[in-house]
C-alpha atoms as a PDB file:
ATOM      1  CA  UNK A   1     -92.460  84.024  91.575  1.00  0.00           C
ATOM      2  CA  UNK A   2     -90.982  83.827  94.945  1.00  0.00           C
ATOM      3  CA  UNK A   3     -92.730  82.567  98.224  1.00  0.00           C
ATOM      4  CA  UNK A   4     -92.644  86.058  99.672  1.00  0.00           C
ATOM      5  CA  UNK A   5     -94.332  87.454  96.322  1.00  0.00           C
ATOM      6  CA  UNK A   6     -96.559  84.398  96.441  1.00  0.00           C
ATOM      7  CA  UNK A   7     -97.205  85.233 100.225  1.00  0.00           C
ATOM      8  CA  UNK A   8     -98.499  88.986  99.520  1.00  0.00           C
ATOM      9  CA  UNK A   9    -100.685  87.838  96.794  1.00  0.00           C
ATOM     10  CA  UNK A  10    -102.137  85.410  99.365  1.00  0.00           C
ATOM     11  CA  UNK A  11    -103.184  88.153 101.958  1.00  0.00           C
ATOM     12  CA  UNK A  12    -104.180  90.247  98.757  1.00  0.00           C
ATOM     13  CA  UNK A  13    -106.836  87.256  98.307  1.00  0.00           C
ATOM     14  CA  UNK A  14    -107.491  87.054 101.657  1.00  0.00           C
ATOM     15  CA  UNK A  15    -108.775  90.920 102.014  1.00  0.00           C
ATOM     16  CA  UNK A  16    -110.305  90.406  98.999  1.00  0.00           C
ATOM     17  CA  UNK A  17    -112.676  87.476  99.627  1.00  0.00           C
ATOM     18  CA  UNK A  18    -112.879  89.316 103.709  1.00  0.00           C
ATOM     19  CA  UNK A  19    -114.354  91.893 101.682  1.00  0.00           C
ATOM     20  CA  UNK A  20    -116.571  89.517  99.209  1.00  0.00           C
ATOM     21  CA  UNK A  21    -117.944  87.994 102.244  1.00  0.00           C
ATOM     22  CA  UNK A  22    -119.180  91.378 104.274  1.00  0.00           C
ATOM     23  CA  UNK A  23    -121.168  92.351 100.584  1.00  0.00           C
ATOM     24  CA  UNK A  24    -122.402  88.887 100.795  1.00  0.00           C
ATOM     25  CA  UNK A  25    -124.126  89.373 104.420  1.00  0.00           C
ATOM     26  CA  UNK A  26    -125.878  92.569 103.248  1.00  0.00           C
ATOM     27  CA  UNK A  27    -129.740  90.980 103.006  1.00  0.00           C
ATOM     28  CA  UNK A  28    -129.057  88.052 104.578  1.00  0.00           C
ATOM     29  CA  UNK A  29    -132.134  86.597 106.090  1.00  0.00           C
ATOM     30  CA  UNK A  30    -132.028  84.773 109.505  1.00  0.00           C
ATOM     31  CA  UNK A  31    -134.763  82.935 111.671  1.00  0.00           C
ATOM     32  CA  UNK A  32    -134.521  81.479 115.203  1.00  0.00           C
ATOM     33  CA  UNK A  33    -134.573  77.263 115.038  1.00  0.00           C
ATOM     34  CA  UNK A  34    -136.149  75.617 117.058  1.00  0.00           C
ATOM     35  CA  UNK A  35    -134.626  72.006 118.121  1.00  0.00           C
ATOM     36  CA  UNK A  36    -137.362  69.742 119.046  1.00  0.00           C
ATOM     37  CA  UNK A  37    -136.289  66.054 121.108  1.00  0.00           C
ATOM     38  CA  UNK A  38    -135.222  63.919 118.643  1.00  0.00           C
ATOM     39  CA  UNK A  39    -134.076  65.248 115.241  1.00  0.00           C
ATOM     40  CA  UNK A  40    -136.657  67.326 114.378  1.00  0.00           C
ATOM     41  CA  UNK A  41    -135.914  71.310 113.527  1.00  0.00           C
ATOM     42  CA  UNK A  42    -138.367  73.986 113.296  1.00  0.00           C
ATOM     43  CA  UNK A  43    -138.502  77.675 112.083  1.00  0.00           C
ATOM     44  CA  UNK A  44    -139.936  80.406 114.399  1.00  0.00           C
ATOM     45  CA  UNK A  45    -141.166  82.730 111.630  1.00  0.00           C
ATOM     46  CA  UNK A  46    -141.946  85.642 114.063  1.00  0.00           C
ATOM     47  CA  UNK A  47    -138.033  85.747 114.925  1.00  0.00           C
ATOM     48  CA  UNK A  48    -137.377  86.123 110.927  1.00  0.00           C
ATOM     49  CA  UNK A  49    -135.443  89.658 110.085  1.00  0.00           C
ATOM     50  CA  UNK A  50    -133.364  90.494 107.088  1.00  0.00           C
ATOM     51  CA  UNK A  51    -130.282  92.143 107.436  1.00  0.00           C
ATOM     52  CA  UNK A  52    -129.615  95.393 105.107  1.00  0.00           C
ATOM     53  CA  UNK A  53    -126.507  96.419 106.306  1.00  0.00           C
ATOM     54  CA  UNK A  54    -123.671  95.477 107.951  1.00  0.00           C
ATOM     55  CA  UNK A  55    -123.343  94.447 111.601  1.00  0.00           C
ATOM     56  CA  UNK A  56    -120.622  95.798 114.112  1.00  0.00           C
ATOM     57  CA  UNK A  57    -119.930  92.425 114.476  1.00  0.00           C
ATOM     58  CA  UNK A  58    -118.843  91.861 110.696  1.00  0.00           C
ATOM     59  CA  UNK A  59    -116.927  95.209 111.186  1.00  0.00           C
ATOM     60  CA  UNK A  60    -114.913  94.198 113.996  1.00  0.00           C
ATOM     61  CA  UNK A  61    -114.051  90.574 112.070  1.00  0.00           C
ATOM     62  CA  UNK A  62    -113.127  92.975 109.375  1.00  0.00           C
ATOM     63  CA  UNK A  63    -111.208  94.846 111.221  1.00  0.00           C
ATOM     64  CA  UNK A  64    -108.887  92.442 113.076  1.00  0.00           C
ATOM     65  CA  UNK A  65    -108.696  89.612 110.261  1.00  0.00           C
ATOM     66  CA  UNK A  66    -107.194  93.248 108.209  1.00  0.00           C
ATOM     67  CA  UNK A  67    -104.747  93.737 111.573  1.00  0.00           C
ATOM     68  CA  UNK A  68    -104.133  90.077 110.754  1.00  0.00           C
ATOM     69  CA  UNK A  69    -103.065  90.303 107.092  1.00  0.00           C
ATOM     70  CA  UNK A  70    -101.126  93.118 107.699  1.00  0.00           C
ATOM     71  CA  UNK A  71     -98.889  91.139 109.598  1.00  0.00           C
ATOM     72  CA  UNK A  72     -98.450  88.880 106.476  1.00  0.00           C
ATOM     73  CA  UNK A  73     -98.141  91.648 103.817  1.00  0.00           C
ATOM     74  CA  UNK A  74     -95.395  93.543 106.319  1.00  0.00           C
ATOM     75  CA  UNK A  75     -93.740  89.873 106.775  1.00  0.00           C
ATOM     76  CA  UNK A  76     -93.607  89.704 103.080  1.00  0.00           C
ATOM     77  CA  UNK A  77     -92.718  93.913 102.163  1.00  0.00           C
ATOM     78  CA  UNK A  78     -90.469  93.869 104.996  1.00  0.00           C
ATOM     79  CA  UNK A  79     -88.551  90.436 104.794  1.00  0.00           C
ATOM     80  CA  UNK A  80     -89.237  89.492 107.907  1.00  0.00           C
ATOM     81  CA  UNK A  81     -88.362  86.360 109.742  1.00  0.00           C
ATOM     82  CA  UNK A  82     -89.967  86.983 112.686  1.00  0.00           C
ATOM     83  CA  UNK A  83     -93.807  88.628 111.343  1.00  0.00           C
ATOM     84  CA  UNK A  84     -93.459  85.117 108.710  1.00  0.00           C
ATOM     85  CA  UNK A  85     -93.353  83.323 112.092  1.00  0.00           C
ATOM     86  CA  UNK A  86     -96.118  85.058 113.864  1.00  0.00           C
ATOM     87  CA  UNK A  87     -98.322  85.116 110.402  1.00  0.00           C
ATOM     88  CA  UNK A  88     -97.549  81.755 109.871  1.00  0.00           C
ATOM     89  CA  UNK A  89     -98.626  80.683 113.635  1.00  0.00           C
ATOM     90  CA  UNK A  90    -101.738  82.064 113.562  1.00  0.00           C
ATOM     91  CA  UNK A  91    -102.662  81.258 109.761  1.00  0.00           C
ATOM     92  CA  UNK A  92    -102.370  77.511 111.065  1.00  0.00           C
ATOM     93  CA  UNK A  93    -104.641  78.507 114.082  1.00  0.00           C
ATOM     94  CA  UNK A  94    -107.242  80.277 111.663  1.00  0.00           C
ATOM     95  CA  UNK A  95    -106.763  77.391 109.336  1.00  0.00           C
ATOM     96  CA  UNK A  96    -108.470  74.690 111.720  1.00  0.00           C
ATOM     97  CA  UNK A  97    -110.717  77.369 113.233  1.00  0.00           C
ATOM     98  CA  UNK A  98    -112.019  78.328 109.705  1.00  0.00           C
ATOM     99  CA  UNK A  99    -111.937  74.652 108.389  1.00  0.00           C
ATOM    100  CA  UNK A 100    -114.162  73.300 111.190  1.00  0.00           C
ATOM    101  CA  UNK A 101    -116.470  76.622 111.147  1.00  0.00           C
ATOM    102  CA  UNK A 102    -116.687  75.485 107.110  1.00  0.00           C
ATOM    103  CA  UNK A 103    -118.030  72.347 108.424  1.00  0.00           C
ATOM    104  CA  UNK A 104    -120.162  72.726 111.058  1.00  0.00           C
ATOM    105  CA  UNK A 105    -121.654  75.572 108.624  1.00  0.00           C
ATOM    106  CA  UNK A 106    -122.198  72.783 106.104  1.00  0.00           C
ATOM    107  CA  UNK A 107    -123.940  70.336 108.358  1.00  0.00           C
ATOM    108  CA  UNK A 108    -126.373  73.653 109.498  1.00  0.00           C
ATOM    109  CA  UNK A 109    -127.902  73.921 105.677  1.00  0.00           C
ATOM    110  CA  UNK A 110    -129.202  70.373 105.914  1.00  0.00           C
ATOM    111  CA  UNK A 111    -130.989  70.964 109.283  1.00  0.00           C
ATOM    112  CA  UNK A 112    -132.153  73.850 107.874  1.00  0.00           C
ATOM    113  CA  UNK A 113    -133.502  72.062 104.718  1.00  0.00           C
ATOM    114  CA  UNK A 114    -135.076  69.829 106.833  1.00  0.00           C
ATOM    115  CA  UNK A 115    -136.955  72.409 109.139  1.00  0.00           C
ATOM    116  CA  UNK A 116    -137.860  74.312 105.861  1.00  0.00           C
ATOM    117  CA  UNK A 117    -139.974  71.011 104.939  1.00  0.00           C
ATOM    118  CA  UNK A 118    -142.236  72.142 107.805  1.00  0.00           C
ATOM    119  CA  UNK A 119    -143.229  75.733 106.750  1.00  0.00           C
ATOM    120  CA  UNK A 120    -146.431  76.202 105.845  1.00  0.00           C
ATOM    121  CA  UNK A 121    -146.459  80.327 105.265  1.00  0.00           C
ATOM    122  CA  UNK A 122    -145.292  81.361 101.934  1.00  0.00           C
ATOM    123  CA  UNK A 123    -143.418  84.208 103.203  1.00  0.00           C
ATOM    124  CA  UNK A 124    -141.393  82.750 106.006  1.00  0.00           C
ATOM    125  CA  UNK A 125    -140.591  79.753 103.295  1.00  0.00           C
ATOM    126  CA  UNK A 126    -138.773  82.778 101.153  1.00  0.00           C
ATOM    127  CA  UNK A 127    -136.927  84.266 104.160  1.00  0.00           C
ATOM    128  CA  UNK A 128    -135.976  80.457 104.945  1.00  0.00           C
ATOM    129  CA  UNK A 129    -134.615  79.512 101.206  1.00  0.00           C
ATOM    130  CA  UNK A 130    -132.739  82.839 101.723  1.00  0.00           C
ATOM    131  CA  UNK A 131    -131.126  81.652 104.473  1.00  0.00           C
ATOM    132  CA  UNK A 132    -129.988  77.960 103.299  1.00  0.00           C
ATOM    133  CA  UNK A 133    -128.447  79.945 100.460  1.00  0.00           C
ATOM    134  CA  UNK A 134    -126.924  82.549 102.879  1.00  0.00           C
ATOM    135  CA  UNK A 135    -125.554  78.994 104.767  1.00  0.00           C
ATOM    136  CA  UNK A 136    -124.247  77.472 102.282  1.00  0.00           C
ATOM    137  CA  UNK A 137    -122.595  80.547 100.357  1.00  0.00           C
ATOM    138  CA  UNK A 138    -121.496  80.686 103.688  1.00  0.00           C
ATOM    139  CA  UNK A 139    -119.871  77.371 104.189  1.00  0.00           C
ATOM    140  CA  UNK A 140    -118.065  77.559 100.681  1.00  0.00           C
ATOM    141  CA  UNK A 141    -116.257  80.680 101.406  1.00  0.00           C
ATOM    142  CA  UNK A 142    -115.314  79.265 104.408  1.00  0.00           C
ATOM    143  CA  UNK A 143    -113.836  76.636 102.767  1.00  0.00           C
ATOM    144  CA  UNK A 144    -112.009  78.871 100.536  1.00  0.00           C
ATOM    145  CA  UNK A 145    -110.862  80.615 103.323  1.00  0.00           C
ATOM    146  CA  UNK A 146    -109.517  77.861 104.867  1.00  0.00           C
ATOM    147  CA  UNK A 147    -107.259  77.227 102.036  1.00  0.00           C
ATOM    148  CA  UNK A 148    -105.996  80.277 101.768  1.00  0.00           C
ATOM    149  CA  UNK A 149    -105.222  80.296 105.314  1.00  0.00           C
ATOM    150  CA  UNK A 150    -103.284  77.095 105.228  1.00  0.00           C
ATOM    151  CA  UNK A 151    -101.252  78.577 101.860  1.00  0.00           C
ATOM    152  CA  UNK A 152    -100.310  81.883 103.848  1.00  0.00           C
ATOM    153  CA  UNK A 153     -99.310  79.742 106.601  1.00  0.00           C
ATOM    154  CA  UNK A 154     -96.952  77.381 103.834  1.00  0.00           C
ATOM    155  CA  UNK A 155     -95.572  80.326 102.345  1.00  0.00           C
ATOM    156  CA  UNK A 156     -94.974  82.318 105.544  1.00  0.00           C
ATOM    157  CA  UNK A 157     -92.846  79.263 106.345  1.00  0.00           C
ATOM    158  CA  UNK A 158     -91.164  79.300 103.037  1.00  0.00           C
ATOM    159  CA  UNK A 159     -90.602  82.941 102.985  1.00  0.00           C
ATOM    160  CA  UNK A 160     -88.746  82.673 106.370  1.00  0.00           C
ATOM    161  CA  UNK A 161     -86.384  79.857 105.376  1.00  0.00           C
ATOM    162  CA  UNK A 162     -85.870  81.255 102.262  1.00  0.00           C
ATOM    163  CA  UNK A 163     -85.273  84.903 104.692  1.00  0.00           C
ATOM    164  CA  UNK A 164     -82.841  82.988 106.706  1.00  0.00           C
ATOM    165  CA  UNK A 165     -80.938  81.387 103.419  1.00  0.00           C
ATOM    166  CA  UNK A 166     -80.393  84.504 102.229  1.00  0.00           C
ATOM    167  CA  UNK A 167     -78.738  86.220 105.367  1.00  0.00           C
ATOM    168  CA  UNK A 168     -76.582  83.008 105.934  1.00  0.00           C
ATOM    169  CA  UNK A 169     -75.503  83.927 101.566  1.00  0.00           C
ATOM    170  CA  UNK A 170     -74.876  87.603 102.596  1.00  0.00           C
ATOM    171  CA  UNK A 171     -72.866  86.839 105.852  1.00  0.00           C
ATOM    172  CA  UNK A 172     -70.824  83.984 103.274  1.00  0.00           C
ATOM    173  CA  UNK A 173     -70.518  86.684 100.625  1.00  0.00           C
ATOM    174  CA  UNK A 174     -68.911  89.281 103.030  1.00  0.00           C
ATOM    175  CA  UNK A 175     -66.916  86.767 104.669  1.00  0.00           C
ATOM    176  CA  UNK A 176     -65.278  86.074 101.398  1.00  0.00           C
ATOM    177  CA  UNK A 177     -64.875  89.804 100.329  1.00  0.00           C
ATOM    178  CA  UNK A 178     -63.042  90.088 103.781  1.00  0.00           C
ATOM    179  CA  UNK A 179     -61.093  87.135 103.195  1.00  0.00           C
ATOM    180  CA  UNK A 180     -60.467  88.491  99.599  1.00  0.00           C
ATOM    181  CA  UNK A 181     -59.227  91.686 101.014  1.00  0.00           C
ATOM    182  CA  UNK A 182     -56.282  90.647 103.394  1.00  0.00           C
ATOM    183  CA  UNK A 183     -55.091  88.972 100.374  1.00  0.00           C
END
C-alpha cells in the first residue's frame, strides 16, 4: 500500500473518530469548578447541566476539521504536491495543538477527582463521575487524534516526495522516447 493510499485511509480515520467524538459529547455532563487558594478544587452543583445534543460549537469543529481533511483526501485523489504540503503543514500544527490539548485534558480529570472528594449531594456526585469519564474519554481520543495527525502529516510528506519521484520518472521516460525517436 502506497503512502498516498495510506494517506486517504488516514483522513478516512480521522472523520471517523471526528465523528466518534461529536456522539461521544451527546449527554455529557459539565459543572463550573471552583479554584480555591492553594490546591484545593470545588464543584458548584447549581452550575451542573447535561448536554443532549450537540453544540454549534462541536458543529463548527466539525465542520472545518472536515474542510481540513478534505485537503488531505484531494492531496491524496488528486496527486498533489502542493495540497500534501499544505495538509502536511497544518497536520504538524494540529499535531502539537491536539497533543498538548490531550494533556492538559489529562491533568483536568485528576483535579476533578479531587474536587469530587468534596461532594456531599448524591446527585451532583453522579453528574460529577459523568464528567471525569466525559474528561478522560476525552483526553484519550485526543491522544488518538494526535497520532493520527502526526501520521497524515508523515505520509503527506511521503506522498509528495514520492509525487515529485514520479514526475522526475515521467520527464526521464519521455526524454528517452524522444531520444529514442531521432534515432
Amino acid at each position: 500500500m502506497g503512502s498516498p493510499l495510506k494517506l486517504l485511509m488516514i483522513c478516512i480515520l480521522q472523520i471517523a473518530l471526528m465523528l466518534f467524538s461529536i456522539l461521544i459529547g451527546i449527554g455529557r455532563a459539565e459543572c463550573q469548578v471552583k479554584m480555591h487558594s492553594g490546591s484545593d478544587a470545588e464543584i458548584d452543583c447549581s452550575t451542573c447541566v447535561r448536554h443532549s445534543f450537540v453544540t454549534w460549537e462541536q458543529v463548527v469543529l466539525l465542520c472545518v476539521g472536515l474542510c481540513i481533511v478534505a485537503v488531505g483526501i484531494s492531496a491524496s485523489i488528486f496527486r498533489s504536491k502542493r495540497l500534501c504540503k499544505i495538509y502536511g503543514f497544518i497536520m504538524m500544527v494540529y499535531a502539537f495543538v491536539v497533543g498538548l490539548t490531550s494533556l492538559l485534558t489529562g491533568l483536568d480529570s485528576v483535579v476533578l477527582d479531587q474536587a469530587l472528594t468534596t461532594v456531599t449531594d448524591d446527585n451532583c456526585a453522579d453528574e460529577v463521575r459523568l464528567m471525569i469519564l466525559t474528561t478522560r474519554i476525552n483526553a484519550v481520543l485526543f491522544g488518538i487524534n494526535c497520532i493520527l495527525d502526526i501520521a497524515g502529516a508523515i505520509y503527506a510528506i511521503k506522498s509528495k516526495e514520492l509525487f515529485e519521484f514520479q514526475e522526475i520518472a515521467d520527464h526521464h521516460i519521455k526524454f528517452q522516447r524522444e531520444v529514442h525517436s531521432q534515432f
